[in-house]
N, C-alpha and C. Protein backbone atom coordinates (compact mmCIF):
# COMPACT_ATOMS: atom_id res chain seq x y z
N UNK A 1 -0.71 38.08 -20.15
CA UNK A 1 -0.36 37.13 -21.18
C UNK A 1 0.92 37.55 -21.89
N UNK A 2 1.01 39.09 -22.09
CA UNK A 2 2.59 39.43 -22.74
C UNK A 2 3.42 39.19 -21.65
N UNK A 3 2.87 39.18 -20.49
CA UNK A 3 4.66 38.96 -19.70
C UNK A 3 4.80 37.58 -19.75
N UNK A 4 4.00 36.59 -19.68
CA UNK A 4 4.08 35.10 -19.55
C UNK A 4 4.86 34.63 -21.11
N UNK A 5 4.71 35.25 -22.10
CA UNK A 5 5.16 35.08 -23.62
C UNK A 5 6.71 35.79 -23.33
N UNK A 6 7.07 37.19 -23.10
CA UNK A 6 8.23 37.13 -22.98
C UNK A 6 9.24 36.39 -21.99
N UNK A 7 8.55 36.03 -21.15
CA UNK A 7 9.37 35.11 -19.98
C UNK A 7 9.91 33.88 -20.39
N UNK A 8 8.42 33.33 -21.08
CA UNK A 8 8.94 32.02 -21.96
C UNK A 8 9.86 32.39 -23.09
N UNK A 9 9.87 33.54 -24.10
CA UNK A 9 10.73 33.51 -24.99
C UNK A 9 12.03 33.88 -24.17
N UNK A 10 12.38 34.26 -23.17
CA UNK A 10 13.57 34.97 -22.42
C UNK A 10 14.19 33.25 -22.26
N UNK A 11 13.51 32.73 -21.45
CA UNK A 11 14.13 31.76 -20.94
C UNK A 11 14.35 30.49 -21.87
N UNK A 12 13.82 30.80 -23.29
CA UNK A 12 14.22 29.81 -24.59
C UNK A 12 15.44 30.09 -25.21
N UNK A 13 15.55 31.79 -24.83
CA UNK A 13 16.26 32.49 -25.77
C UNK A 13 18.21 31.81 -24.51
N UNK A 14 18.12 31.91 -23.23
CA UNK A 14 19.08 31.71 -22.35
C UNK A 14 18.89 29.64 -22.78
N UNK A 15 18.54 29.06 -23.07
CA UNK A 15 18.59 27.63 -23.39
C UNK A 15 19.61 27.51 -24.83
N UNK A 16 19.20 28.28 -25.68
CA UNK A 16 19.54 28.31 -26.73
C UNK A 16 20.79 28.37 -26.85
N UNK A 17 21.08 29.75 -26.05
CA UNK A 17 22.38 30.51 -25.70
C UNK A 17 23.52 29.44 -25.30
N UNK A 18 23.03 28.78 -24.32
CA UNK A 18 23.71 28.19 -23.09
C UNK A 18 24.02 26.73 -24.08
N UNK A 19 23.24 26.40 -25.26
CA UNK A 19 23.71 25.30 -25.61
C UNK A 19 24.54 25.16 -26.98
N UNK A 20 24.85 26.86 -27.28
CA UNK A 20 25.62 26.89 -28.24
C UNK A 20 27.27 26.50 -27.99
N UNK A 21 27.57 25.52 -29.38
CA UNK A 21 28.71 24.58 -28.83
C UNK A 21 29.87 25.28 -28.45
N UNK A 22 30.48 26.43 -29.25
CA UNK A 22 31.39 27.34 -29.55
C UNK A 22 31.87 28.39 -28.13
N UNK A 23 32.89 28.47 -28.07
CA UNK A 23 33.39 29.41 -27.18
C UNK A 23 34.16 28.38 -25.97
N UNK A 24 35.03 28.10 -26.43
CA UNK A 24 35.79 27.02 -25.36
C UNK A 24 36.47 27.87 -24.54
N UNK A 25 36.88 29.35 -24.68
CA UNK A 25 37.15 30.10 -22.92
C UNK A 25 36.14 29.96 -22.54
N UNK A 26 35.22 29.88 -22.29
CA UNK A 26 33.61 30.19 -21.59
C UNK A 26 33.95 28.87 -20.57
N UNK A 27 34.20 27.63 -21.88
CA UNK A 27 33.89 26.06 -20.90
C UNK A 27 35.36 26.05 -20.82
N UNK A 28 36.05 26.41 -20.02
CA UNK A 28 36.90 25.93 -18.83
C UNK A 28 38.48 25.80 -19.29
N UNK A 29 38.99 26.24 -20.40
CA UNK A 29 40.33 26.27 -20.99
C UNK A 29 40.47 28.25 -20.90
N UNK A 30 41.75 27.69 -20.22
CA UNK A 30 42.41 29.08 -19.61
C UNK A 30 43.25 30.26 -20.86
N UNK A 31 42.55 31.24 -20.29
CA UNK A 31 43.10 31.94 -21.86
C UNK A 31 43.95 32.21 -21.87
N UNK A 32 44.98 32.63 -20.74
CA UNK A 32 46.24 32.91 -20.50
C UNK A 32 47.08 31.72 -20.35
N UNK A 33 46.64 30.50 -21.19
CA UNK A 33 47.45 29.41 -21.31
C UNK A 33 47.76 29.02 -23.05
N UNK A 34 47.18 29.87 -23.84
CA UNK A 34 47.01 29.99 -24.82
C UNK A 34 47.87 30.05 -25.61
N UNK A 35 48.22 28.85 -26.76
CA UNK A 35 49.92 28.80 -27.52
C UNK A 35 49.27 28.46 -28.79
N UNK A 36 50.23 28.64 -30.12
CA UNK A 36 50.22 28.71 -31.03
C UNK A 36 51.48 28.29 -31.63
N UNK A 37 51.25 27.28 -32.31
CA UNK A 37 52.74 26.54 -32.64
C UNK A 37 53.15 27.41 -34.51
N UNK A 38 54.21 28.28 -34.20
CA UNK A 38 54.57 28.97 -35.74
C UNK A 38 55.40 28.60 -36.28
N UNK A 39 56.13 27.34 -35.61
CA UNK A 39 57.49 27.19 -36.43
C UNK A 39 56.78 25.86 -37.43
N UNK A 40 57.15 26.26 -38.64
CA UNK A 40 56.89 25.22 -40.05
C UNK A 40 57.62 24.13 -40.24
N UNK A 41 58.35 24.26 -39.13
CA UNK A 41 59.32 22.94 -39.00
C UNK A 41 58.85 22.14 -38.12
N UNK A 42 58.29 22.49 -36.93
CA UNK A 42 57.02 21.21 -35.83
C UNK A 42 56.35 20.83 -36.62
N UNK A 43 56.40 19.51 -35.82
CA UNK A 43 55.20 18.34 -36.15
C UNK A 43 53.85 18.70 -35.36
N UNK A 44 53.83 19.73 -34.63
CA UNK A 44 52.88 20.32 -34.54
C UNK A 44 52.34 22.10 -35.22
N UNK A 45 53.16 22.60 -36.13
CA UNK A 45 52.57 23.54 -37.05
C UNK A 45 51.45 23.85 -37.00
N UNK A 46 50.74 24.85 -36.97
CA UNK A 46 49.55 25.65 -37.44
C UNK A 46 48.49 24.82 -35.55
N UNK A 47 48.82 24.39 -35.11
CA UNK A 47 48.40 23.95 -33.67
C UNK A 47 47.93 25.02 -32.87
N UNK A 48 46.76 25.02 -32.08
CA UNK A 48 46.55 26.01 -30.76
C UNK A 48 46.99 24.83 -29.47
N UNK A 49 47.28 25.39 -28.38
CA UNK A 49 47.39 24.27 -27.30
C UNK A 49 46.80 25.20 -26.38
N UNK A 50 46.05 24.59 -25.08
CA UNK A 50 45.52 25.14 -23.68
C UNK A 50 45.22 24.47 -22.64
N UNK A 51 44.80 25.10 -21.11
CA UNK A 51 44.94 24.35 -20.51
C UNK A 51 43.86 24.62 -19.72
N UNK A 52 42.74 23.18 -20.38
CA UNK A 52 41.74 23.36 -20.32
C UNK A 52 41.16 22.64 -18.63
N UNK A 53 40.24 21.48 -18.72
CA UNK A 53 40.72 20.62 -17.13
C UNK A 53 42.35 19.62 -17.19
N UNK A 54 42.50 19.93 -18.64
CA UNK A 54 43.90 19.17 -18.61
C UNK A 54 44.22 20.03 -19.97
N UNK A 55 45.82 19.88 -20.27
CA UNK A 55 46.46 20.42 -21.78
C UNK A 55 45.49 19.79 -22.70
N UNK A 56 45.15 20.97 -24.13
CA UNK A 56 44.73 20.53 -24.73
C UNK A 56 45.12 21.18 -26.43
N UNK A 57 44.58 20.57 -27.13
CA UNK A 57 45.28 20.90 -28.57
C UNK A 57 44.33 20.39 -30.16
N UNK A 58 44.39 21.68 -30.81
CA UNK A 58 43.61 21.50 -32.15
C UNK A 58 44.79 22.05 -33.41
N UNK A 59 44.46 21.22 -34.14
CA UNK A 59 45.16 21.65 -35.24
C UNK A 59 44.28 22.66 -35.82
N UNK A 60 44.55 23.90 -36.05
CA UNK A 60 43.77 24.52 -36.99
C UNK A 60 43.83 24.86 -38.55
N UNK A 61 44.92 24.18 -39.26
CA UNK A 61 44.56 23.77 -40.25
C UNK A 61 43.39 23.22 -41.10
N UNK A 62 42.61 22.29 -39.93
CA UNK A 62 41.50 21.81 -40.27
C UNK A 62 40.21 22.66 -40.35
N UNK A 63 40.17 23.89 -39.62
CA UNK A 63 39.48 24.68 -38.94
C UNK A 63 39.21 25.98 -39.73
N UNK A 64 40.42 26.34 -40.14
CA UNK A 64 40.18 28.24 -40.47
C UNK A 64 41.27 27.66 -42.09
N UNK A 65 40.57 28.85 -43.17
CA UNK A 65 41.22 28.59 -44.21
C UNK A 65 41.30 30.39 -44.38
N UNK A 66 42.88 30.37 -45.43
CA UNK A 66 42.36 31.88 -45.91
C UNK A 66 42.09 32.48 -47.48
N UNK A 67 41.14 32.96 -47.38
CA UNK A 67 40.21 33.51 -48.80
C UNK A 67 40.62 35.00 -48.71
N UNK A 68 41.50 34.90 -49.73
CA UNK A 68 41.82 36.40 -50.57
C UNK A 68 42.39 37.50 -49.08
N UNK A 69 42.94 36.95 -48.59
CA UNK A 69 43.54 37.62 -47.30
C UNK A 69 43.58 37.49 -46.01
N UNK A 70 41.86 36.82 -45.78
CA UNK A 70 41.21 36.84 -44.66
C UNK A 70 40.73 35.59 -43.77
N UNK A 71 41.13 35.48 -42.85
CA UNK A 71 41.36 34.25 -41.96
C UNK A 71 39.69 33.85 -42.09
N UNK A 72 38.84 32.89 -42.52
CA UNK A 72 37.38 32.03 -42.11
C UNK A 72 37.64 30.89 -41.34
N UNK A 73 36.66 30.40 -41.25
CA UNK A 73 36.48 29.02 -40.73
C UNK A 73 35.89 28.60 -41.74
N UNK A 74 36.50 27.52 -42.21
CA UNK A 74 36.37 26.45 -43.46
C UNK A 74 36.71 25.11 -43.03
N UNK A 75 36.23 23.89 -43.20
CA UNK A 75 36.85 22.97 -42.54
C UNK A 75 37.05 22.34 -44.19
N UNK A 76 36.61 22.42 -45.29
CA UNK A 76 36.46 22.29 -46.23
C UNK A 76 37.93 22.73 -47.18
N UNK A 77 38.13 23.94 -47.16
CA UNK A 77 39.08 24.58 -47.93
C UNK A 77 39.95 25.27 -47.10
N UNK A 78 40.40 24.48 -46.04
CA UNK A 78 41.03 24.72 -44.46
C UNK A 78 42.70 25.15 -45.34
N UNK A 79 43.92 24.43 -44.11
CA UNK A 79 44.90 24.60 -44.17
C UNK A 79 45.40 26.34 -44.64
N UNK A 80 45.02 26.93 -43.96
CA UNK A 80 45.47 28.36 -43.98
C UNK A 80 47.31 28.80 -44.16
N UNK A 81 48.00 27.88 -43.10
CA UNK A 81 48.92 27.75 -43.00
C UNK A 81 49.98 27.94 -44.45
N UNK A 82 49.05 27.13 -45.42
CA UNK A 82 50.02 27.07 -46.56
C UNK A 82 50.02 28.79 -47.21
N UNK A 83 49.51 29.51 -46.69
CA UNK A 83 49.61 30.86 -47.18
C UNK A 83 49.45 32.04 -46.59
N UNK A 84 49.40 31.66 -45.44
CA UNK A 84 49.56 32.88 -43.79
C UNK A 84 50.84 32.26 -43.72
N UNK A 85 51.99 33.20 -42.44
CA UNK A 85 53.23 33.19 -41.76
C UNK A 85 52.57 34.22 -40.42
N UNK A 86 54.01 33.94 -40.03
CA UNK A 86 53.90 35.12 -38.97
C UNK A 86 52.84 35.13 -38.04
N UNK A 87 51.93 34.00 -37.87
CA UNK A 87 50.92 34.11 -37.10
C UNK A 87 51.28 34.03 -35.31
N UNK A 88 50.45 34.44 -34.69
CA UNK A 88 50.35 34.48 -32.74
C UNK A 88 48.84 34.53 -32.58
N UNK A 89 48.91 34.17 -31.24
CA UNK A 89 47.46 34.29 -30.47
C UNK A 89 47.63 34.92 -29.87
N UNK A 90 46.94 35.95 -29.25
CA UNK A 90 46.62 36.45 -27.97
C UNK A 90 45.71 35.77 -26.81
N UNK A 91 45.92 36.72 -25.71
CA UNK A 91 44.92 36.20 -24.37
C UNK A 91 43.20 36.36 -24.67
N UNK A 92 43.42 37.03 -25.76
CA UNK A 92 41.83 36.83 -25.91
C UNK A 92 41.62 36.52 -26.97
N UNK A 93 42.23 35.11 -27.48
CA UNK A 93 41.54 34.07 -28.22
C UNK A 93 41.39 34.29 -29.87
N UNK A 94 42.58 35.58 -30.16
CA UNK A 94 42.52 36.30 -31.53
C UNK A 94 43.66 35.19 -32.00
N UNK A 95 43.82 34.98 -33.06
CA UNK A 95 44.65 34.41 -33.97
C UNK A 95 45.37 35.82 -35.09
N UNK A 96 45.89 36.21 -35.26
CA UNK A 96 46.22 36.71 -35.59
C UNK A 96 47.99 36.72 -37.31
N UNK A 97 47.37 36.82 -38.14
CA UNK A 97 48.64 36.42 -39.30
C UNK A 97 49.12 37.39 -40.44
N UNK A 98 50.02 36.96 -41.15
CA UNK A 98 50.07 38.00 -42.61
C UNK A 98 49.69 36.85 -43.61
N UNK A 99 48.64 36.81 -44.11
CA UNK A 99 48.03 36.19 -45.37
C UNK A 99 48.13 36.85 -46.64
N UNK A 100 48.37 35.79 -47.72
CA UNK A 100 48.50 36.21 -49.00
C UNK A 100 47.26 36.22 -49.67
N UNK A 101 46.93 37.42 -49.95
CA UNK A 101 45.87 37.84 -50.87
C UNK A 101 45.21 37.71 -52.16
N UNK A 102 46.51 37.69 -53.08
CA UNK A 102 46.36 37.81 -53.92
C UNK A 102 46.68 39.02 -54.67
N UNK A 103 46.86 39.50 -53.84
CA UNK A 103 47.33 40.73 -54.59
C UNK A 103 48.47 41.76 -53.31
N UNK A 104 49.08 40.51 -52.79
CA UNK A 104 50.22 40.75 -51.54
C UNK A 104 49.65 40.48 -50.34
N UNK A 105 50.60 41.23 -49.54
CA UNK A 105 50.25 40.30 -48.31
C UNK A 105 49.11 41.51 -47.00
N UNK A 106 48.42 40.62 -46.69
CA UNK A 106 47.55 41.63 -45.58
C UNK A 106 47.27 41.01 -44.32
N UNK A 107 47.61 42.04 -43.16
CA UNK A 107 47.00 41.67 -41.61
C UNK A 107 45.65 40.84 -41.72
N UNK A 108 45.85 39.43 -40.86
CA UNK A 108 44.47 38.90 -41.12
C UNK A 108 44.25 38.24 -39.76
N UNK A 109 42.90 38.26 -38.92
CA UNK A 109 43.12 38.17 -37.72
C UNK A 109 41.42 37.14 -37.48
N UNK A 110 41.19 36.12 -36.42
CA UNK A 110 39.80 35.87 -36.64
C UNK A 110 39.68 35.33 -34.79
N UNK A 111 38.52 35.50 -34.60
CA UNK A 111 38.51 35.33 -32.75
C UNK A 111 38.23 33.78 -32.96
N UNK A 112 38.91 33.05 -32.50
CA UNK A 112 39.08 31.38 -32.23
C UNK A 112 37.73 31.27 -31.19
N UNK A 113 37.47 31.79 -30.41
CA UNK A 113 36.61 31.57 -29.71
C UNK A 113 35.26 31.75 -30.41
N UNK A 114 35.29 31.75 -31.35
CA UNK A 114 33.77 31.97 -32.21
C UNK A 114 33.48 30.61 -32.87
N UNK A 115 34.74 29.99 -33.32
CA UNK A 115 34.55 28.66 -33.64
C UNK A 115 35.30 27.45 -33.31
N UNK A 116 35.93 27.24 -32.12
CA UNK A 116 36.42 26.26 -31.79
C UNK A 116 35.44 26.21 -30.38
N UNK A 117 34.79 25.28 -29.94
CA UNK A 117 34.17 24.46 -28.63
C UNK A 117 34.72 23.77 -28.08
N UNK A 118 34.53 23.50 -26.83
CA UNK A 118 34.74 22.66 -25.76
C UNK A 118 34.04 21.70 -25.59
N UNK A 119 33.75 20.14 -26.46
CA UNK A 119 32.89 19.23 -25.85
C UNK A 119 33.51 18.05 -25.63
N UNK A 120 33.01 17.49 -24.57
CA UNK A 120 32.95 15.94 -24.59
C UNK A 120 34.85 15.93 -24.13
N UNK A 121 34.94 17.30 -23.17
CA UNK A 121 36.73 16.88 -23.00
C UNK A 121 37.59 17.75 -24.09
N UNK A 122 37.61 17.61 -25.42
CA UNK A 122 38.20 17.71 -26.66
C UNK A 122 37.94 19.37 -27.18
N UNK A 123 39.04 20.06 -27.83
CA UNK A 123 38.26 21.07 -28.16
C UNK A 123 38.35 20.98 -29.96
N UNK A 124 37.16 21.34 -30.40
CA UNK A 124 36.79 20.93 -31.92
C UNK A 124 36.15 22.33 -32.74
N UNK A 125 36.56 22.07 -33.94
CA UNK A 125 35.90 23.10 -34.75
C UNK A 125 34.12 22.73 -34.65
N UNK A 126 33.76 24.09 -35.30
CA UNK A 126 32.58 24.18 -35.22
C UNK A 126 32.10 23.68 -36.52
């Protein structure tokens, strides 16, 4: 009866897993296609782009805000942009900026792949 209980919790626990929305390298956008638009002068600013079954693109303004230094996901108190510079991505899905603190400026970095998903085509905050 305990192996029949962990089998079922194993295989609830891989359902669960498998249907969490988040992690758009996982579903099919290439990480080594991975851009970040820094110039404040594009009409695409604060943008990720990839190339997912086709190019694809999120503003993350909408997405990640920064509190007292540090890059979150806020969709609420978003637009980070107006007080990070200097930001890049890497191949593994880090965002990476100098944010104003509040009390100057500090390295502030957050893994995109924790909250941006892959559904329905589109990739979207979480």
């Amino acid at each position: 009866m305990v192996q029949l209980s962990s089998a079922l919790l194993a295989s609830i626990l891989v359902a669960v897993t498998s249907a969490r929305p988040n992690g758009f390298i996982n579903h099919g956008c290439n990480r080594n296609s991975l851009r970040y638009e820094n110039n404040p002068d594009s009409s695409n600013y604060g943008y990720l782009s990839a190339a997912c079954d086709r190019p694809r693109s999120i503003n993350l303004n909408v997405c990640i805000a920064n509190n007292n230094g540090m890059l979150v996901w806020d969709t609420v108190k978003h637009s980070f942009t107006k007080s990070c510079s200097n930001c890049s991505v890497n191949n593994t899905a880090i965002l990476a900026c100098k944010c104003n603190s509040g009390n100057g400026v500090r390295d502030a970095a957050i893994n995109l792949n924790d909250g941006i998903a892959f559904q329905f085509g589109q990739m979207t905050c979480n």
